[in-house]
N, C-alpha and C. Protein backbone atom coordinates (compact mmCIF):
# COMPACT_ATOMS: atom_id res chain seq x y z
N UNK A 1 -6.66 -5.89 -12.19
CA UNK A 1 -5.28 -5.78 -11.74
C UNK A 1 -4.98 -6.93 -10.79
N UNK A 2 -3.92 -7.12 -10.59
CA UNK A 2 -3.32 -8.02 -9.65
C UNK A 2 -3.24 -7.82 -8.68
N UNK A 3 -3.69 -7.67 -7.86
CA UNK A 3 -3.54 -6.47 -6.70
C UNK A 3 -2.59 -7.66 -5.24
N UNK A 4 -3.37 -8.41 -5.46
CA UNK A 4 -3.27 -9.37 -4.43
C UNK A 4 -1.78 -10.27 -4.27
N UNK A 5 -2.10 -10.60 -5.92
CA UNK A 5 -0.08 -11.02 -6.54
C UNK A 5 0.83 -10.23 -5.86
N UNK A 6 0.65 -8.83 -6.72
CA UNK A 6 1.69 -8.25 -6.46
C UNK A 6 2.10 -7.53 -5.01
N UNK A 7 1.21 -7.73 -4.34
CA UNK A 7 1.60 -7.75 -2.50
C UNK A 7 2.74 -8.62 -1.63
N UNK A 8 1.67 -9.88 -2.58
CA UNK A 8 2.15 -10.88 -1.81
C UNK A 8 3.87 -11.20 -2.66
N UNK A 9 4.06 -10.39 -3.32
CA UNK A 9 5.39 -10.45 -4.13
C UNK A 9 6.73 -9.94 -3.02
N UNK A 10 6.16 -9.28 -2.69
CA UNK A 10 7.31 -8.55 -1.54
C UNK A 10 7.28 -9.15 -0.14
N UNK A 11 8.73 -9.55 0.31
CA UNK A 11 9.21 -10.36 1.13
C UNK A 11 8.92 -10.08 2.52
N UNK A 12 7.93 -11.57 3.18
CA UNK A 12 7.64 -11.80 4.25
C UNK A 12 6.48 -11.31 4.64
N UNK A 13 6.02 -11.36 3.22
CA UNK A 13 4.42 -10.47 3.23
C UNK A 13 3.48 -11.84 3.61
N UNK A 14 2.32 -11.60 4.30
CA UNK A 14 1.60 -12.62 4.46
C UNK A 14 -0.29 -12.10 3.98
N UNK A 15 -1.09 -12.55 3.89
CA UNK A 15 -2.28 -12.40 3.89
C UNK A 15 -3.18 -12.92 4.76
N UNK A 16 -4.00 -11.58 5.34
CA UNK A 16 -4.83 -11.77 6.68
C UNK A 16 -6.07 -11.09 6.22
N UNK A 17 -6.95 -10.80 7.08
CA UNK A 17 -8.20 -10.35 7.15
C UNK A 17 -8.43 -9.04 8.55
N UNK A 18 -8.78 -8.32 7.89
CA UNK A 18 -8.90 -7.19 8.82
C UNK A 18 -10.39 -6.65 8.49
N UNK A 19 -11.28 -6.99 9.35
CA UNK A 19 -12.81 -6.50 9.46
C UNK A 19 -13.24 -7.08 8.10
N UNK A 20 -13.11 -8.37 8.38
CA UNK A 20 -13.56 -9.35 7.11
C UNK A 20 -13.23 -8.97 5.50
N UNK A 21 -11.90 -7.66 5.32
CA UNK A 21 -11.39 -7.59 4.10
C UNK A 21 -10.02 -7.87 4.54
N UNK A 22 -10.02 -8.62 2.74
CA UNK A 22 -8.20 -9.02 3.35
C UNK A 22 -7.16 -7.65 3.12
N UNK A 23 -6.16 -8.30 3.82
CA UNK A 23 -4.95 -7.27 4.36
C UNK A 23 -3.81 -7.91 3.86
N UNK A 24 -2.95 -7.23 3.72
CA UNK A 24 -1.52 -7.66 3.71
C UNK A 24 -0.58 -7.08 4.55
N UNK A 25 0.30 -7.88 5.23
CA UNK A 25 1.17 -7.65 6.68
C UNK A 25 2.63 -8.00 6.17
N UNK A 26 2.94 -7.10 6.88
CA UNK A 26 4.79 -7.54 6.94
C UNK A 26 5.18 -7.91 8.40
N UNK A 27 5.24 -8.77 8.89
CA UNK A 27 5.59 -8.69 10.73
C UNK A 27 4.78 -8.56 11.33
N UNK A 28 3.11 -8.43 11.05
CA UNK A 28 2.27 -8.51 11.26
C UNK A 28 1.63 -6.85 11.36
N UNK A 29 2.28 -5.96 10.40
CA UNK A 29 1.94 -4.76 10.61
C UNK A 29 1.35 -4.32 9.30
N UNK A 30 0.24 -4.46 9.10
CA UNK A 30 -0.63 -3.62 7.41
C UNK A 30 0.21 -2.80 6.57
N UNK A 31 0.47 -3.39 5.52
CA UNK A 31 0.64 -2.02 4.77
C UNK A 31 -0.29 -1.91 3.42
N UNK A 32 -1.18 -3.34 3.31
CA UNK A 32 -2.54 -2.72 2.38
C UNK A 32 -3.22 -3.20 2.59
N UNK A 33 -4.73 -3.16 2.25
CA UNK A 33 -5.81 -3.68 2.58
C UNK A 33 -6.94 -3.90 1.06
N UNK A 34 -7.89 -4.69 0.94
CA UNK A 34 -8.33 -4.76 0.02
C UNK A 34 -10.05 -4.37 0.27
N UNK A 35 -10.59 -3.28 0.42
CA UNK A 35 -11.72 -3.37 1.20
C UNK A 35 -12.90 -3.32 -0.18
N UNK A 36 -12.47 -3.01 -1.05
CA UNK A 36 -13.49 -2.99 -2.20
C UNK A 36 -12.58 -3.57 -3.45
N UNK A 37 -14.01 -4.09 -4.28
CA UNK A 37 -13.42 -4.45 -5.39
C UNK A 37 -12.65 -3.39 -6.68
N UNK A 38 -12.60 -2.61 -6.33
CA UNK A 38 -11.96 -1.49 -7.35
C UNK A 38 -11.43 -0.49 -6.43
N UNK A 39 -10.89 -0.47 -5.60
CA UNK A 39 -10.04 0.34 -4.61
C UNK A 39 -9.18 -0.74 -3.85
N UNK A 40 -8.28 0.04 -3.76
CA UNK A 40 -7.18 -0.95 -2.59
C UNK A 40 -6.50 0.29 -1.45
N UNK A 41 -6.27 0.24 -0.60
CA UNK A 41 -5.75 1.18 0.41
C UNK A 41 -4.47 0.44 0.90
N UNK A 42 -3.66 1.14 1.02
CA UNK A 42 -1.81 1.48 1.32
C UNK A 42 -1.82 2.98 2.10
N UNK A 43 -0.79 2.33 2.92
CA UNK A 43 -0.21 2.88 4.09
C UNK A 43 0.85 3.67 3.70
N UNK A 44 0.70 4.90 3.76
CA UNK A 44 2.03 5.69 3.16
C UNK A 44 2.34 6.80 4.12
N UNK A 45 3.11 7.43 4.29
CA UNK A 45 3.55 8.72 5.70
C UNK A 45 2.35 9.92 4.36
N UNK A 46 2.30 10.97 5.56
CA UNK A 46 1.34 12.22 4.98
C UNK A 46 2.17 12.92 3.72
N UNK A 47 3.58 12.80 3.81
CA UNK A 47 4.14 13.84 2.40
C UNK A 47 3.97 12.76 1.24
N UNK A 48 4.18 11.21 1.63
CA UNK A 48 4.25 10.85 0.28
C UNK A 48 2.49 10.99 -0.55
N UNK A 49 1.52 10.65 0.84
CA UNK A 49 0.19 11.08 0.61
C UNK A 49 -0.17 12.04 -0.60
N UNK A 50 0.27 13.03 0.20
CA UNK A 50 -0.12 14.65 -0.66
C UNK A 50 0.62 14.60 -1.86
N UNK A 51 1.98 13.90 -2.23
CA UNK A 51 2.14 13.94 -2.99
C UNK A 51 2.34 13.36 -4.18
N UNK A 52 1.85 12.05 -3.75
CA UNK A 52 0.67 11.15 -4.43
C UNK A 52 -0.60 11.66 -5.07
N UNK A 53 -1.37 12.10 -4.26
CA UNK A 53 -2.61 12.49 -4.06
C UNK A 53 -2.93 14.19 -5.32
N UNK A 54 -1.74 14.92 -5.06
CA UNK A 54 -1.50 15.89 -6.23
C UNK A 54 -1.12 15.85 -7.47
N UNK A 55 -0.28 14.57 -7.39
CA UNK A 55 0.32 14.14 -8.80
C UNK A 55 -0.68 13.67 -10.03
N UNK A 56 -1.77 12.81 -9.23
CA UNK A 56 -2.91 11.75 -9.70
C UNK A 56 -3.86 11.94 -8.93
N UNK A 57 -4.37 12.64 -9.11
CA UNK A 57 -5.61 12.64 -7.46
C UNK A 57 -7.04 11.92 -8.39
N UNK A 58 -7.07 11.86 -9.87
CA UNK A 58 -7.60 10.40 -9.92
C UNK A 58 -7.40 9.03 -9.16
N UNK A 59 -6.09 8.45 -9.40
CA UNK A 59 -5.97 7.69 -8.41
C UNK A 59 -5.57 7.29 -7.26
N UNK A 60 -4.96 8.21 -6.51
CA UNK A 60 -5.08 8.55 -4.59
C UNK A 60 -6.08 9.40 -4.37
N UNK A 61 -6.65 8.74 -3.38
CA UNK A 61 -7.39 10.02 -2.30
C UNK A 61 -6.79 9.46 -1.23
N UNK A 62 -6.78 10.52 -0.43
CA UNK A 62 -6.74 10.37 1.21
C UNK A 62 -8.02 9.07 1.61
N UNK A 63 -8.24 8.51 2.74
CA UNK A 63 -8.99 7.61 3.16
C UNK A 63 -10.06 9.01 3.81
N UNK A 64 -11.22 9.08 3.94
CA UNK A 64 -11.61 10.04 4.68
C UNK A 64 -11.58 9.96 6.44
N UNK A 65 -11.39 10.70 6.68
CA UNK A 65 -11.72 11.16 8.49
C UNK A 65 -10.36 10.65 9.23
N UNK A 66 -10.09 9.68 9.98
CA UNK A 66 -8.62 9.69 10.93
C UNK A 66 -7.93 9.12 10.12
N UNK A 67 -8.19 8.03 9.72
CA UNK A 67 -6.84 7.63 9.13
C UNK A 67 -6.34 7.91 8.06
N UNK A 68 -6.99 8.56 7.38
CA UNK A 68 -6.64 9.43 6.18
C UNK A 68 -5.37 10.48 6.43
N UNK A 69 -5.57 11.14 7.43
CA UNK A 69 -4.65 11.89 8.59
C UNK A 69 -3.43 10.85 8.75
N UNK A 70 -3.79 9.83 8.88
CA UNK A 70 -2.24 9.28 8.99
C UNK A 70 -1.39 8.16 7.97
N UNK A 71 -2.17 9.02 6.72
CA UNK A 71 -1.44 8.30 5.79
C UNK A 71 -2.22 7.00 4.72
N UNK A 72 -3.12 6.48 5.34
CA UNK A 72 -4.02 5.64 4.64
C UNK A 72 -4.65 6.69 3.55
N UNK A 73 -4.25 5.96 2.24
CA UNK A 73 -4.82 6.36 1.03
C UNK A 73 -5.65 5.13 0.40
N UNK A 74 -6.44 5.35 -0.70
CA UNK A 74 -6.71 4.61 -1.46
C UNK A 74 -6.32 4.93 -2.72
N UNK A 75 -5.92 3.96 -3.69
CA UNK A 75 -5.67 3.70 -4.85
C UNK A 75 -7.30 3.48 -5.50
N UNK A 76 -7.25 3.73 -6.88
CA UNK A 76 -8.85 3.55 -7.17
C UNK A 76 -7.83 3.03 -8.65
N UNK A 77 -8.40 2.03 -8.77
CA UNK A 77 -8.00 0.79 -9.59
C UNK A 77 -8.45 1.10 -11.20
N UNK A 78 -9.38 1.21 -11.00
CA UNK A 78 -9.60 1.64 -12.83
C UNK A 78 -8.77 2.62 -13.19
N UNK A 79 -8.12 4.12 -12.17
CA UNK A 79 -7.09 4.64 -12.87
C UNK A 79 -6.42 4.68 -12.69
N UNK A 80 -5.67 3.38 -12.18
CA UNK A 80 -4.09 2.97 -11.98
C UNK A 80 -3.30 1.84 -12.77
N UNK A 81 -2.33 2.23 -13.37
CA UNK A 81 -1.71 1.00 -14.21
C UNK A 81 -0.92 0.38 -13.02
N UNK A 82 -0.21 -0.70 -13.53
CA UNK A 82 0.17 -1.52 -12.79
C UNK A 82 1.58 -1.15 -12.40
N UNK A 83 2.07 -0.27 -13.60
CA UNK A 83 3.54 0.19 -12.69
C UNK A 83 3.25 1.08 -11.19
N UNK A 84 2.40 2.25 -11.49
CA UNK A 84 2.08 3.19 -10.57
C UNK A 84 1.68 2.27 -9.26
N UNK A 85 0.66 1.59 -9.02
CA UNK A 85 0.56 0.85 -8.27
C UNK A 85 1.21 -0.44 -7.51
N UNK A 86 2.22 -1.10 -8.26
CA UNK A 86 3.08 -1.39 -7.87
C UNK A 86 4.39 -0.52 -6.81
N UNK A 87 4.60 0.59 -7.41
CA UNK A 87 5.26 1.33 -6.94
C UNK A 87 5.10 1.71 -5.92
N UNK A 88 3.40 2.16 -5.40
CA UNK A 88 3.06 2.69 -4.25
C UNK A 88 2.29 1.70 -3.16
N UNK A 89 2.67 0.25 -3.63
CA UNK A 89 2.30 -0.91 -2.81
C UNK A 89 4.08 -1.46 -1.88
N UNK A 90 4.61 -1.18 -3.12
CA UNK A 90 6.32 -1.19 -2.67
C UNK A 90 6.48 -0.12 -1.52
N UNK A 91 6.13 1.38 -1.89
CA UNK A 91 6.47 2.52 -0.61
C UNK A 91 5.75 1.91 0.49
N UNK A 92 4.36 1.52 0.34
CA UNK A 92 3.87 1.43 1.99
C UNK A 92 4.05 -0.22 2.53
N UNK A 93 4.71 -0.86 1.46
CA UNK A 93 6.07 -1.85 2.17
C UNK A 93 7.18 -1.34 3.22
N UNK A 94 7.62 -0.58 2.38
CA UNK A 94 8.75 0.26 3.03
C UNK A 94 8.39 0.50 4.27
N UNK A 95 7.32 1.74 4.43
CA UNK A 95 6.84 2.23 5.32
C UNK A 95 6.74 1.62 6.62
N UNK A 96 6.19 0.15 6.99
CA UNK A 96 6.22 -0.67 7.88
C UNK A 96 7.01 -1.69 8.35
N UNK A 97 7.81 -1.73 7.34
CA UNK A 97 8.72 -3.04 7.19
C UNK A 97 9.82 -2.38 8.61
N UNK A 98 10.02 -3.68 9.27
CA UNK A 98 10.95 -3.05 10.16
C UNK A 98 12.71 -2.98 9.20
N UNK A 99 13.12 -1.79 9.93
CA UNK A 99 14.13 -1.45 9.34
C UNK A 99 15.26 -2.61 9.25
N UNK A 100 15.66 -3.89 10.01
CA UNK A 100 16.46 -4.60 9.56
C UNK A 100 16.07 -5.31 8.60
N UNK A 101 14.94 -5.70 8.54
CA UNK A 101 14.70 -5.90 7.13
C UNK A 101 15.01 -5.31 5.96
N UNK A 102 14.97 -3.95 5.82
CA UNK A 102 14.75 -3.45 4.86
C UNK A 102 15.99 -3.39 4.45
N UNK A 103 17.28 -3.34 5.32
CA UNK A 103 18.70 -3.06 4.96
C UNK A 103 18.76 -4.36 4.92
N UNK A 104 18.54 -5.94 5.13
CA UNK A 104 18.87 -7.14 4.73
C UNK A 104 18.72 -7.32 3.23
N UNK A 105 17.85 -6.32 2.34
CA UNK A 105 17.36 -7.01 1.23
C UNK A 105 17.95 -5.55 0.29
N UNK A 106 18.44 -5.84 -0.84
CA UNK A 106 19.13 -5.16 -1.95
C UNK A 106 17.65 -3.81 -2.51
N UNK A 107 17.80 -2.82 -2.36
CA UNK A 107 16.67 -2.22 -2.95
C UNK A 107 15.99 -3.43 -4.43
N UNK A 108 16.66 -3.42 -5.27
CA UNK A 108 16.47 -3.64 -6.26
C UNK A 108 15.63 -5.06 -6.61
N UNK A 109 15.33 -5.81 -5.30
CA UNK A 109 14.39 -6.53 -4.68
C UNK A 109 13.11 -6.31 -4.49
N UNK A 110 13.11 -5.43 -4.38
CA UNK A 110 11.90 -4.71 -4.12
C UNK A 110 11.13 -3.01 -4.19
């Protein structure tokens, strides 16, 4: 998958390193991380979590122990197509993006 492309697709995204795996930032605030080669983790609030996580719980799990609690999921890549994952790389865009941003740019942007 593209994982990395399609991050860096959404506006004002940059690529960093967080505990020597790369990250992706909006304003300098995570909303994914790349810590393994077949998992990617996104930042999502706890309802979209669970209900992520119920829909496909092949491909979300919760992150285990705290930050799992606040929303860090992982995506597990072998059973995610690229729309689904796109989609939920877009929400935990959302999620961090500061809000004038988010009303500067047309949904349909992103």
């Amino acid at each position: 998958m593209r994982a990395r492309e399609l991050a860096l697709d959404l506006p004002e995204t940059v690529e960093q390193s967080h505990f020597g795996k790369a990250d992706f930032r909006v304003r300098n605030r995570i909303f994914v991380s790349l810590p393994e080669a077949d998992r990617v983790v996104v930042k999502l609030d706890r309802d979209q979590q669970e209900m992520m996580a119920a829909a496909e719980p092949s491909v979300f799990r919760p992150v285990t122990g705290g930050w799992g609690q606040k929303g860090w999921t992982s995506i597990m890549l072998e059973a995610c197509d690229e729309q689904t994952f796109r989609s939920a790389v877009r929400t935990a865009w959302r999620n961090v993006a500061p809000p004038a941003l988010r009303k500067r740019l047309d949904a349909s942007q992103i």
